[in-house]
C-alpha atoms as a PDB file:
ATOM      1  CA  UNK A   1    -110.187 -17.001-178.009  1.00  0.00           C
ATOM      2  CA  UNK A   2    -109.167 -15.705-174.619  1.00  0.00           C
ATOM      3  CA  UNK A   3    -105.743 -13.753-174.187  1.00  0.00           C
ATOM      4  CA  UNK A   4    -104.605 -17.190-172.403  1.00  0.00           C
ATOM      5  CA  UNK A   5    -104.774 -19.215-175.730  1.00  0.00           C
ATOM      6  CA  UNK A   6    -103.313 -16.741-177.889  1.00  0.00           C
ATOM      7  CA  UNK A   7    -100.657 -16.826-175.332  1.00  0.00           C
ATOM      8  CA  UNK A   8     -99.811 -20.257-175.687  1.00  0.00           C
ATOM      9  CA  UNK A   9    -100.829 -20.179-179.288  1.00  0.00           C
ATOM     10  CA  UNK A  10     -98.338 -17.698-179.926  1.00  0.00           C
ATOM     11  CA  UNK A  11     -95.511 -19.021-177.842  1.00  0.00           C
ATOM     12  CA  UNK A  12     -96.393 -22.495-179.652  1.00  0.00           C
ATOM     13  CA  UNK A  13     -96.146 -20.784-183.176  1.00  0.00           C
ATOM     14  CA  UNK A  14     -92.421 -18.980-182.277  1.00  0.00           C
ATOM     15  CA  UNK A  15     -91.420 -22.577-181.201  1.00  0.00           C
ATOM     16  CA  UNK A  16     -91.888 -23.920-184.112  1.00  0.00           C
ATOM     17  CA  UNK A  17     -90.586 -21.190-186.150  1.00  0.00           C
ATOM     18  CA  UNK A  18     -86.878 -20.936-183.966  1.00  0.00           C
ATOM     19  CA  UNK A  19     -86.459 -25.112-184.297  1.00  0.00           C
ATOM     20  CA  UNK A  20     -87.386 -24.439-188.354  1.00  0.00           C
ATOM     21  CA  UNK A  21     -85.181 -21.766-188.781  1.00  0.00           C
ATOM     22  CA  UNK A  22     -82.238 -23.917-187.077  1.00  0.00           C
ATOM     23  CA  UNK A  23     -83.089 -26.684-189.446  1.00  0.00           C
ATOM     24  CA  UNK A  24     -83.329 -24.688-192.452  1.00  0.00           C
ATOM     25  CA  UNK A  25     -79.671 -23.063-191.756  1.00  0.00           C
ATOM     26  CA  UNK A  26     -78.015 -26.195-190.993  1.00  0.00           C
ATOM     27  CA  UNK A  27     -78.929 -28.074-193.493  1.00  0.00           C
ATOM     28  CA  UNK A  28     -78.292 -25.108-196.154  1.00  0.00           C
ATOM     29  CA  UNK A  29     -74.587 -24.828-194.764  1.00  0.00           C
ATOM     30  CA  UNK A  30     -73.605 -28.163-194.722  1.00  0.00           C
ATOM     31  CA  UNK A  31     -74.782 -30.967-197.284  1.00  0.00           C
ATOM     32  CA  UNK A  32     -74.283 -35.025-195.897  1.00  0.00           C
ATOM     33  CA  UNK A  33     -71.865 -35.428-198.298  1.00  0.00           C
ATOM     34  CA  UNK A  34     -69.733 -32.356-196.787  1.00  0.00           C
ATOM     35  CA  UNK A  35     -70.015 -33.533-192.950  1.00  0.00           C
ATOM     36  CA  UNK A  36     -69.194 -36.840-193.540  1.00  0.00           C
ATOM     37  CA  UNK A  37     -66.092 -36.336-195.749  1.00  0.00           C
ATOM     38  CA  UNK A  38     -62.424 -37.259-193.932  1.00  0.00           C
ATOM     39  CA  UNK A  39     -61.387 -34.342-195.081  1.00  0.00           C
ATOM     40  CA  UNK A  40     -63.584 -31.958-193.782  1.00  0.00           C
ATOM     41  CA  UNK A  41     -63.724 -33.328-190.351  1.00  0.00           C
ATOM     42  CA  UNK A  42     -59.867 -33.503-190.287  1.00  0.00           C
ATOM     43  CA  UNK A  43     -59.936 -29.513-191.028  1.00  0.00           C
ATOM     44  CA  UNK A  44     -62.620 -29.464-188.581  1.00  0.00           C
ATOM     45  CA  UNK A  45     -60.920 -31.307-185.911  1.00  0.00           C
ATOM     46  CA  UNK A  46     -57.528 -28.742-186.213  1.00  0.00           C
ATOM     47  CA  UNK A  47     -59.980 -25.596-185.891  1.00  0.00           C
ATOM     48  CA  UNK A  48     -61.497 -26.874-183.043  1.00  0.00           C
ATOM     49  CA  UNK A  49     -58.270 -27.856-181.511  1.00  0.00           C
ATOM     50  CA  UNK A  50     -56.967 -24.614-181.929  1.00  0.00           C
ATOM     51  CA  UNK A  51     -60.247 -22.975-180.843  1.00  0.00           C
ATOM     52  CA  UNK A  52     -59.856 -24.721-177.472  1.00  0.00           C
ATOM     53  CA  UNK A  53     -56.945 -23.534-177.072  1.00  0.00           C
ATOM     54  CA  UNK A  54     -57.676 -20.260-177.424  1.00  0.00           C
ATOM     55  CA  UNK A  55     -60.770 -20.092-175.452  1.00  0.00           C
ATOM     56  CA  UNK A  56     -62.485 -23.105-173.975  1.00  0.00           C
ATOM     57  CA  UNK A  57     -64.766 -21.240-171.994  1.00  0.00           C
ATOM     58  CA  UNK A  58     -66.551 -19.890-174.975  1.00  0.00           C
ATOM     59  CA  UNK A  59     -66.341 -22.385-177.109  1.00  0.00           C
ATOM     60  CA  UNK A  60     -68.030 -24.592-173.990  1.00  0.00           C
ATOM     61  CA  UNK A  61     -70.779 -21.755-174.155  1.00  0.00           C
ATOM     62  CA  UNK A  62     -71.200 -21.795-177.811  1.00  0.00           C
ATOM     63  CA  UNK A  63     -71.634 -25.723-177.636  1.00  0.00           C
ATOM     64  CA  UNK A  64     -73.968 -25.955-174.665  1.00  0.00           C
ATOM     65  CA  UNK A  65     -76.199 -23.420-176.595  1.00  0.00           C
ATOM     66  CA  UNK A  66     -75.750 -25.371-179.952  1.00  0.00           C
ATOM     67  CA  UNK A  67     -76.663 -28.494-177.756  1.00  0.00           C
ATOM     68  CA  UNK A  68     -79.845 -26.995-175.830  1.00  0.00           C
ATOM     69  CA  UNK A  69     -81.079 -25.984-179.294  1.00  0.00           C
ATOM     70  CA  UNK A  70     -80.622 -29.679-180.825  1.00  0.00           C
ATOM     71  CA  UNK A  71     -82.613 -30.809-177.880  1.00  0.00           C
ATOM     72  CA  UNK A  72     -85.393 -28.399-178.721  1.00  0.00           C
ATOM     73  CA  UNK A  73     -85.499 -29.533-182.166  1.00  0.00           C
ATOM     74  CA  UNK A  74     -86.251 -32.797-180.965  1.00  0.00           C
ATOM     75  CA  UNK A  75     -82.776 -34.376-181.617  1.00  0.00           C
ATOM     76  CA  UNK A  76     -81.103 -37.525-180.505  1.00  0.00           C
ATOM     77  CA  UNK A  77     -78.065 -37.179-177.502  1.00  0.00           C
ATOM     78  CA  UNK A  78     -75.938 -39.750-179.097  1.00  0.00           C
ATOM     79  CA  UNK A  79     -74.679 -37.465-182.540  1.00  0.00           C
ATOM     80  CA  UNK A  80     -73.886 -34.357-179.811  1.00  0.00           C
ATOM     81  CA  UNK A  81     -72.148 -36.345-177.232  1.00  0.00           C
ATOM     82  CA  UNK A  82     -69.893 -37.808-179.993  1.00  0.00           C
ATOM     83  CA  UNK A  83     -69.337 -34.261-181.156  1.00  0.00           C
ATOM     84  CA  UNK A  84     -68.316 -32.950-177.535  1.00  0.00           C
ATOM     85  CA  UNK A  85     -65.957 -36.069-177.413  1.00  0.00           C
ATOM     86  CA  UNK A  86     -64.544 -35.686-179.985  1.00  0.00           C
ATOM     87  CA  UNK A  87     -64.181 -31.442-179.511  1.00  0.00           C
ATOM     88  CA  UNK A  88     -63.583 -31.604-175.868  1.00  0.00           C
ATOM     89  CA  UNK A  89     -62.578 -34.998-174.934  1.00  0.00           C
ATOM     90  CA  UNK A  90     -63.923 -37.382-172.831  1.00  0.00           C
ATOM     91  CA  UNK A  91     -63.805 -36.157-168.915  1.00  0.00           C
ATOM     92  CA  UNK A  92     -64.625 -32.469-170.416  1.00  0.00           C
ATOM     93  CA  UNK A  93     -67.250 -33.324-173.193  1.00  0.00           C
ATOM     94  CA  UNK A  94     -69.220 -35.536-170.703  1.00  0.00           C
ATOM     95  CA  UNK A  95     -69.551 -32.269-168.071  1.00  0.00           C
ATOM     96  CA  UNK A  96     -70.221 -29.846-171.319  1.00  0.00           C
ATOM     97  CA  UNK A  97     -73.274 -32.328-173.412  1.00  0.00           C
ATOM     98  CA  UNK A  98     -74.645 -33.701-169.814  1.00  0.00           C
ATOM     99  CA  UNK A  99     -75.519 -29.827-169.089  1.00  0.00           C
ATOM    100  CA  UNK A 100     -76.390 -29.164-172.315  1.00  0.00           C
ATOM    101  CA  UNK A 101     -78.590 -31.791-172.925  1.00  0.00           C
ATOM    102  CA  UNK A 102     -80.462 -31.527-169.202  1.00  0.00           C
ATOM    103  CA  UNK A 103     -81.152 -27.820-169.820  1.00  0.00           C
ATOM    104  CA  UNK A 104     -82.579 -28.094-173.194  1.00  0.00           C
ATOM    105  CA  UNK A 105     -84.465 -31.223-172.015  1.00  0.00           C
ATOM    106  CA  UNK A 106     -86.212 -28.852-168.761  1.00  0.00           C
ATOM    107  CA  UNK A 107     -86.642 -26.439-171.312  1.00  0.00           C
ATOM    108  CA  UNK A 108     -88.300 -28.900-173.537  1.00  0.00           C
ATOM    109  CA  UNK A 109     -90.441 -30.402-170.451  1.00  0.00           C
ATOM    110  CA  UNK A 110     -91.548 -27.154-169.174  1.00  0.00           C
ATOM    111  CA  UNK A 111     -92.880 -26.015-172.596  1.00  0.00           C
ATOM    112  CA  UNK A 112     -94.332 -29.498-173.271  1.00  0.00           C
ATOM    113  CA  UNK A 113     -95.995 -29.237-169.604  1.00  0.00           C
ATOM    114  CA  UNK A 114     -97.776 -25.851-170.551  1.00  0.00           C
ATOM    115  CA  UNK A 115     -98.689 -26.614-174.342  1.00  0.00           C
ATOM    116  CA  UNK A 116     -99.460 -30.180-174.769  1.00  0.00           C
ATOM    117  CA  UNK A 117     -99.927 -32.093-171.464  1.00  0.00           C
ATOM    118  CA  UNK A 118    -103.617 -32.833-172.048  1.00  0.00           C
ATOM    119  CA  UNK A 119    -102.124 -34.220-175.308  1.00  0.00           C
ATOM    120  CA  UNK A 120     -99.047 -36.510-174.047  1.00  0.00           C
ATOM    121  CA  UNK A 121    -101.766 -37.363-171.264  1.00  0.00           C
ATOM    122  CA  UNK A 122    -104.639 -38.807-174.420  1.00  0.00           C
ATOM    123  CA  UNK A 123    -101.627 -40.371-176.076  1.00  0.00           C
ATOM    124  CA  UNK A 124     -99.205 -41.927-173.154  1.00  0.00           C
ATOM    125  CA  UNK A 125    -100.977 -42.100-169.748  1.00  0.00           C
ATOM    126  CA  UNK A 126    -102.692 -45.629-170.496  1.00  0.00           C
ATOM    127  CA  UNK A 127     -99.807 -47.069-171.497  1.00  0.00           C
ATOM    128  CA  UNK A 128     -97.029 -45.450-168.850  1.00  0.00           C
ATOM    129  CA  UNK A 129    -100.018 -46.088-166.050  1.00  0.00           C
ATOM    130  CA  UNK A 130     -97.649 -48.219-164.046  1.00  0.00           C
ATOM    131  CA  UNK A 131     -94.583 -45.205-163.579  1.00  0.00           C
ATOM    132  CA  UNK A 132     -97.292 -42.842-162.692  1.00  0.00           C
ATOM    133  CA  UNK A 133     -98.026 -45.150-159.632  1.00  0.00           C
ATOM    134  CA  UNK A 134     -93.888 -45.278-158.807  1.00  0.00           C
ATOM    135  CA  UNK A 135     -93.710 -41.531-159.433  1.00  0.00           C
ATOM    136  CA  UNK A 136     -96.226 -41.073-156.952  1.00  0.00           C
ATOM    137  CA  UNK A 137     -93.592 -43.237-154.342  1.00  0.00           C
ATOM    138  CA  UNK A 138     -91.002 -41.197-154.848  1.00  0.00           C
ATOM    139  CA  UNK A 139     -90.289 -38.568-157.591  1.00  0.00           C
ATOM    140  CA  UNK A 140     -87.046 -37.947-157.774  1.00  0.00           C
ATOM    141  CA  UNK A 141     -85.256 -41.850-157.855  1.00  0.00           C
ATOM    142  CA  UNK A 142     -87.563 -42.969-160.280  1.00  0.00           C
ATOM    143  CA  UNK A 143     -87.429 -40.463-162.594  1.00  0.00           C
ATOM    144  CA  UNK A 144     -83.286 -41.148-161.865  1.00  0.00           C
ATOM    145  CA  UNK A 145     -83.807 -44.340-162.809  1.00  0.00           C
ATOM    146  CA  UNK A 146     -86.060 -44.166-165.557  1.00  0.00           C
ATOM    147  CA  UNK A 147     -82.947 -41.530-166.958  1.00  0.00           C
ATOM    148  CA  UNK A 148     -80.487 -43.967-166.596  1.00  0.00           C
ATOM    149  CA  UNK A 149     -82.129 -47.230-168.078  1.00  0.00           C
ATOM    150  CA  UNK A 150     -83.775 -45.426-171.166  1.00  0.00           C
ATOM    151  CA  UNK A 151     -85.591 -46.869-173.798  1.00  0.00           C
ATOM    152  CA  UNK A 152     -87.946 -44.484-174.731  1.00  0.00           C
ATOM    153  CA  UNK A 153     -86.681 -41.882-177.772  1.00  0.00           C
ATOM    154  CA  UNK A 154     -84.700 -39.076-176.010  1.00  0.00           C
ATOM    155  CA  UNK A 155     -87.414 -36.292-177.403  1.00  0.00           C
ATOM    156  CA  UNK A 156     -90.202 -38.248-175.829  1.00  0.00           C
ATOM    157  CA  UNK A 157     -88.821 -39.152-172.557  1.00  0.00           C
ATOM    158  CA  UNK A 158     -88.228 -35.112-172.190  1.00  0.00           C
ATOM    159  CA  UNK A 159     -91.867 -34.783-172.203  1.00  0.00           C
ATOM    160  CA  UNK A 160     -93.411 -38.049-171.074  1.00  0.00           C
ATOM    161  CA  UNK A 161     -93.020 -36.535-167.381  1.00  0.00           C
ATOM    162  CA  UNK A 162     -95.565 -33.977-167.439  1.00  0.00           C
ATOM    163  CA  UNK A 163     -98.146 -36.660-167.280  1.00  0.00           C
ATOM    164  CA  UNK A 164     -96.517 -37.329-164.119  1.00  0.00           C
ATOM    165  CA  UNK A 165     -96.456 -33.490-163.264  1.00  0.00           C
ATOM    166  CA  UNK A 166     -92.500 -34.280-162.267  1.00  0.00           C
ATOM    167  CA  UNK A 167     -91.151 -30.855-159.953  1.00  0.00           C
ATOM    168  CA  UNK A 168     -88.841 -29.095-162.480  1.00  0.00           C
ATOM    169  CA  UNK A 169     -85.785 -29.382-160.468  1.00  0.00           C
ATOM    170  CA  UNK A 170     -86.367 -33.030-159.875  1.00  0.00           C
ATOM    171  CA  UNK A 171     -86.589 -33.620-163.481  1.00  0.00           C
ATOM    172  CA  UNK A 172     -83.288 -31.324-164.197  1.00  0.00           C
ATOM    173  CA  UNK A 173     -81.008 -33.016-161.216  1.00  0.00           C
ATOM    174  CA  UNK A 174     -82.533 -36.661-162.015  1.00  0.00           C
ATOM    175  CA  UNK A 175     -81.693 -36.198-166.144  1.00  0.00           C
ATOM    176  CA  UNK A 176     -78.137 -34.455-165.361  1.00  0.00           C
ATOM    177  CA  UNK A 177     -77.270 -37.697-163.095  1.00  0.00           C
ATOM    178  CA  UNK A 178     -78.999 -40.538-164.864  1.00  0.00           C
ATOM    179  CA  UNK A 179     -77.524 -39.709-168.549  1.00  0.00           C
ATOM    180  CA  UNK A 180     -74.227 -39.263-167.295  1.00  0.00           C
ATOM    181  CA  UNK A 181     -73.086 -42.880-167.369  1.00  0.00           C
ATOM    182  CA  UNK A 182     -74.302 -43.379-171.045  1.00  0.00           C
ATOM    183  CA  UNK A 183     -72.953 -40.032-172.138  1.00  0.00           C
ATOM    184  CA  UNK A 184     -69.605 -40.637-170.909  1.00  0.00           C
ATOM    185  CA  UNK A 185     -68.895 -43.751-172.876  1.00  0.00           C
ATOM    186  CA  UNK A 186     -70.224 -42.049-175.729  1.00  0.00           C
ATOM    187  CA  UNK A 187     -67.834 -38.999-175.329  1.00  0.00           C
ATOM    188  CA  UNK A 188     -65.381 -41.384-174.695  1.00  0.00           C
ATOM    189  CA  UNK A 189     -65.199 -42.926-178.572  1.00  0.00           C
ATOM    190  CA  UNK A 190     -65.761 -39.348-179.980  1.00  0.00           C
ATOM    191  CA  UNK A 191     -62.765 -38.920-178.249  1.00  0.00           C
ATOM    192  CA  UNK A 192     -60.865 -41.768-179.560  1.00  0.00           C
ATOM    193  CA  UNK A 193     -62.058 -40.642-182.979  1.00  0.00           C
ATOM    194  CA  UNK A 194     -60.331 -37.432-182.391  1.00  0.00           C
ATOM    195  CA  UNK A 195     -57.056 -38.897-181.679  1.00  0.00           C
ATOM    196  CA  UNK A 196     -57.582 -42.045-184.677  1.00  0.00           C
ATOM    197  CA  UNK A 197     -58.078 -38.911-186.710  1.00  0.00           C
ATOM    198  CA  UNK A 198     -55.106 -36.937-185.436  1.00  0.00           C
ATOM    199  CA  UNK A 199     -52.630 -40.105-185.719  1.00  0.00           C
ATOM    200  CA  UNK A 200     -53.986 -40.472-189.548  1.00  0.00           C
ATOM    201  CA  UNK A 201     -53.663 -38.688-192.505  1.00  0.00           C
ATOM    202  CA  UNK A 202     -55.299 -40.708-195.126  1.00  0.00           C
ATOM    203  CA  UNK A 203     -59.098 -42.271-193.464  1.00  0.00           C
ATOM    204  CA  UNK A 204     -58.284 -45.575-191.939  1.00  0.00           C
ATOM    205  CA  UNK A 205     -60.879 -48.458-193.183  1.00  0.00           C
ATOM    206  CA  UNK A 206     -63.561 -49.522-190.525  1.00  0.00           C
ATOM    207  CA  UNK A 207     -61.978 -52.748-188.569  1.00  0.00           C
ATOM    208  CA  UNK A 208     -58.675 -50.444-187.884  1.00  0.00           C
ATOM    209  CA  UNK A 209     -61.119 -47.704-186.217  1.00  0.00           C
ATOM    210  CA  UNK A 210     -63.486 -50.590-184.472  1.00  0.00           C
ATOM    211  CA  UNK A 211     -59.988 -52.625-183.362  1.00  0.00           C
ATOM    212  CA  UNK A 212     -58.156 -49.749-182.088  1.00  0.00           C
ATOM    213  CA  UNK A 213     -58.311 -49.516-178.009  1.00  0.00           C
ATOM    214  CA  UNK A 214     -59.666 -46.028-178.306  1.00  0.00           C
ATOM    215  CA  UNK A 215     -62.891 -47.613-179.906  1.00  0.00           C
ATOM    216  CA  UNK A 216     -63.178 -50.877-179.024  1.00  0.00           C
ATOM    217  CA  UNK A 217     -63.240 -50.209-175.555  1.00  0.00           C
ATOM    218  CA  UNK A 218     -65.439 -47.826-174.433  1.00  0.00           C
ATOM    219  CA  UNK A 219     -67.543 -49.056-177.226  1.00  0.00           C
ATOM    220  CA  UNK A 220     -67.592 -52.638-175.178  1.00  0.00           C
ATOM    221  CA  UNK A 221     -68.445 -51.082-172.468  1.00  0.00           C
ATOM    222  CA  UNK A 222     -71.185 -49.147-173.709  1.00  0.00           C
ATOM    223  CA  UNK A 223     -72.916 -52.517-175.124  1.00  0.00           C
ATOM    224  CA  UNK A 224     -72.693 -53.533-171.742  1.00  0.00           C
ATOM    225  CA  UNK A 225     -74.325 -50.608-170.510  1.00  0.00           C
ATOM    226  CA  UNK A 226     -77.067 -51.521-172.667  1.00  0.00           C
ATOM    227  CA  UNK A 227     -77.659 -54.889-171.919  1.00  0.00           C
ATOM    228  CA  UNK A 228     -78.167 -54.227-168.609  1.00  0.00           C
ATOM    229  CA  UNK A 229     -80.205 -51.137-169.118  1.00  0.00           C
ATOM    230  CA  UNK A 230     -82.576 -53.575-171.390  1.00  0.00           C
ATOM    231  CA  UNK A 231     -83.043 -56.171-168.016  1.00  0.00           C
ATOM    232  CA  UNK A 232     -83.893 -53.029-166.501  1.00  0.00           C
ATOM    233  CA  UNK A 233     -86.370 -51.886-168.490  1.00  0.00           C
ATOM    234  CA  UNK A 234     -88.099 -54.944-168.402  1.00  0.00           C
ATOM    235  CA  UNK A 235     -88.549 -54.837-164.330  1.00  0.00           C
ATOM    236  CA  UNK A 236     -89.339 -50.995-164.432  1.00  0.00           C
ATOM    237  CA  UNK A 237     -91.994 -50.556-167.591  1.00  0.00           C
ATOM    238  CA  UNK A 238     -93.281 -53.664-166.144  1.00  0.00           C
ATOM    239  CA  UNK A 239     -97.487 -53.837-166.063  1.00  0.00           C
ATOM    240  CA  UNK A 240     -98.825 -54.442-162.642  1.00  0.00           C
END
């Protein structure tokens, strides 16, 4: 095996290892039970609160690195964007998870586009034939578009690219842009939970959360977003 492999081999292996070893801890502090009690994420909620307070800058830092992370271990941008919401609120959180997200997603591409791009290629490249042609037309809008309209699991779409061999930056400025939109709806009912949260002692039941103007709103919106991101898709994963 030449010193190129073992390169990769090894880089591949330490991968693996850092998104186990953020797994393993996170799921040894905190049990589902725990995270999804009222009371812990009302305790929660105060120590963040306070915690901003204090220090937003840091606590900004220590969340885009919790969020890059996430990314890496291959998980979904909906949970973290509720999280910054709700920690940061909704103008805020959006800037915070939108960075956070687009730099563990390069991160992600970038290590996908030196390890397993003759893989993504065997398993993808037939069926995403058609973007490679609109790629090809121009880069950077496309991949903007195919950001914004979604539809493909957020871990994949961080790596379908390479098959594309997308410029880095493109693929950072294009993802930063394009989830924006979606993300900011998102942050916007983590935010509302934060203040149905703050305004209530005792958990309220579900239709006083999904009636409140807080939810219901943003949330609206965001099922909007998504019908017309699903017309979309239609026209732009479209075989020619």
């Amino acid at each position: 095996m030449g010193k190129a492999k073992k390169f990769k081999l090894f880089l591949g292996l330490f991968y693996f290892l850092l998104v186990g070893v953020f797994l393993y801890y996170f799921l040894s502090k905190f049990s589902f039970q725990e995270i999804t009690s009222y009371d812990f994420i009302k305790n929660n909620r105060e120590y963040f609160f306070e915690l901003r307070q204090k220090d937003l800058l840091f606590l900004a830092l220590v969340f885009i690195l919790f969020t890059i992370i996430w990314v890496l271990a291959a998980g979904f941008g909906s949970p973290v964007a509720i999280l910054s919401g709700f920690i940061f609120g909704k103008w805020t959180g959006t800037l915070i998870v939108a960075l956070g997200l687009s730099v563990g997603a390069t991160i992600l591409y970038i290590f996908a586009n030196y390890f397993l791009k003759e893989l993504i290629k065997d398993k993808f490249l037939s069926r995403y034939k058609n973007l490679e042609i609109k790629f090809k037309k121009s880069e950077f809008i496309y991949l903007l578009v195919y950001r914004f309209i979604g539809g493909i699991p957020f871990a994949i779409s961080n790596v379908l690219p390479c098959i594309f061999n997308v410029k880095i930056l493109n693929f950072f400025f294009a993802t930063i842009i394009g989830i924006i939109p979606s993300l900011f709806l998102i942050c916007s009912i983590g935010s509302g939970i934060e203040k149905i949260i703050d305004e209530n002692i005792k958990a309220p039941g579900f239709l006083e959360i999904i009636t409140s103007k807080e939810i219901y709103f943003p949330l609206s919106l965001f099922i909007c977003l998504v019908v017309i991101t699903i017309f979309f898709r239609k026209v732009f994963y479209k075989n020619k």
